[in-house]
Protein backbone atom coordinates (compact mmCIF):
# COMPACT_ATOMS: atom_id res chain seq x y z
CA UNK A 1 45.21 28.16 -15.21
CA UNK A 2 41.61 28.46 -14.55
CA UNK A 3 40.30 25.23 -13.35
CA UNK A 4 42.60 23.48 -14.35
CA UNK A 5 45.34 21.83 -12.12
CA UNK A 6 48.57 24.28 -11.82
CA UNK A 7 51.26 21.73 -12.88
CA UNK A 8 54.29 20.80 -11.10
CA UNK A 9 57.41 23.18 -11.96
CA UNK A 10 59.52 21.29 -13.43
CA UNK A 11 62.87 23.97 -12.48
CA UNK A 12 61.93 24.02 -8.88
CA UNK A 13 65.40 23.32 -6.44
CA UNK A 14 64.45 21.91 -2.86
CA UNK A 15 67.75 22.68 -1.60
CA UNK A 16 67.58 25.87 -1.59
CA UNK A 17 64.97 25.51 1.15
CA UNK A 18 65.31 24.61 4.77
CA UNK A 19 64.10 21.28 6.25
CA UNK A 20 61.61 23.55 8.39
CA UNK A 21 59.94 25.37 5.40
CA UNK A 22 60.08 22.10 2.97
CA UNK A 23 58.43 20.58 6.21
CA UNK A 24 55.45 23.25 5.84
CA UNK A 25 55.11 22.78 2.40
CA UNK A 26 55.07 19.08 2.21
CA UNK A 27 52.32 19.09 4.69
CA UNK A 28 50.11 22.11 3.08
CA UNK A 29 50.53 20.14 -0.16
CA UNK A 30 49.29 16.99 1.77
CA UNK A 31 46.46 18.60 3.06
CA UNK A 32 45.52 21.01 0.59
CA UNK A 33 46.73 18.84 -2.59
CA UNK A 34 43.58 16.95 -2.99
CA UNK A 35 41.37 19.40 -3.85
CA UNK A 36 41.18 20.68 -7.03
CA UNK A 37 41.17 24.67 -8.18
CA UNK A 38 37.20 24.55 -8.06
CA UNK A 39 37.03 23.57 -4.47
CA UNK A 40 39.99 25.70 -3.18
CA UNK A 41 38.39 29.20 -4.72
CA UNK A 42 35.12 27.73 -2.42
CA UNK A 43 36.78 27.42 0.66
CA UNK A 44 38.66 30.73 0.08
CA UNK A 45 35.73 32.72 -0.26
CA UNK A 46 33.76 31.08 2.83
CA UNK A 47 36.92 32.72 5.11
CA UNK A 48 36.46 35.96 6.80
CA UNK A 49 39.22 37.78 5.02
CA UNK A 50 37.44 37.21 1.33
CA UNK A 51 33.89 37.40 2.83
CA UNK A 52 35.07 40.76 4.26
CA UNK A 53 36.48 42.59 1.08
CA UNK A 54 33.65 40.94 -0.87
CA UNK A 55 31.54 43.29 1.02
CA UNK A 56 32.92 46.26 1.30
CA UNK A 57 34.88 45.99 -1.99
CA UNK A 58 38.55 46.68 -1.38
CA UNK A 59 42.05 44.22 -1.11
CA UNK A 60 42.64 41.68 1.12
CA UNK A 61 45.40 42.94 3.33
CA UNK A 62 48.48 40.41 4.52
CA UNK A 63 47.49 41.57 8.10
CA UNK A 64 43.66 40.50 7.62
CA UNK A 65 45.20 37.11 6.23
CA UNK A 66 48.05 37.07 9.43
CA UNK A 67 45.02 37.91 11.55
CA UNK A 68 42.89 35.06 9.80
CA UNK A 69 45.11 31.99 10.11
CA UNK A 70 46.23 33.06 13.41
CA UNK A 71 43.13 32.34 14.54
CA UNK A 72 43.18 29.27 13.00
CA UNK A 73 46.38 27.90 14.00
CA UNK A 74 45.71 28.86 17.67
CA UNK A 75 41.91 26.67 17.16
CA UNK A 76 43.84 24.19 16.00
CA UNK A 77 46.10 23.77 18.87
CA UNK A 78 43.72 24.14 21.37
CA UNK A 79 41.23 21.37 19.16
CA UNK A 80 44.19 18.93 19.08
């Protein structure tokens, strides 16, 4: 979509979701939602996991982002 906002799918069935995960989702989209594609891509590629394949050249593994927002949940608990 390039910068352009991704729209809403229109097909999309909540119910086939659990009340944990459509709890996760509800809250990324609250805090992430404002923000448009610009501004996400920016704060993407200020987090170690980009900022480490930009370097080297290479993929951004699932276990560098696991790693990544481990780190983050765990500052987050200890911040709040």
């Amino acid at each position: 979509y390039g910068s352009n906002a991704i729209p809403c799918p229109t097909d999309l069935d909540w119910n086939k979701y659990d009340e944990e995960t459509r709890s996760l989702l509800d809250e990324v989209y609250s805090v992430l939602g404002q923000f448009s594609a610009w501004k996400l891509r920016n704060m993407t590629h200020e987090e170690s996991p980009w900022k480490e394949v930009s370097q080297t050249g290479g993929e951004i593994t699932h276990q560098s982002l696991k790693d990544y927002f481990k780190t983050q949940l765990n500052y987050e608990s200890e911040a709040g």
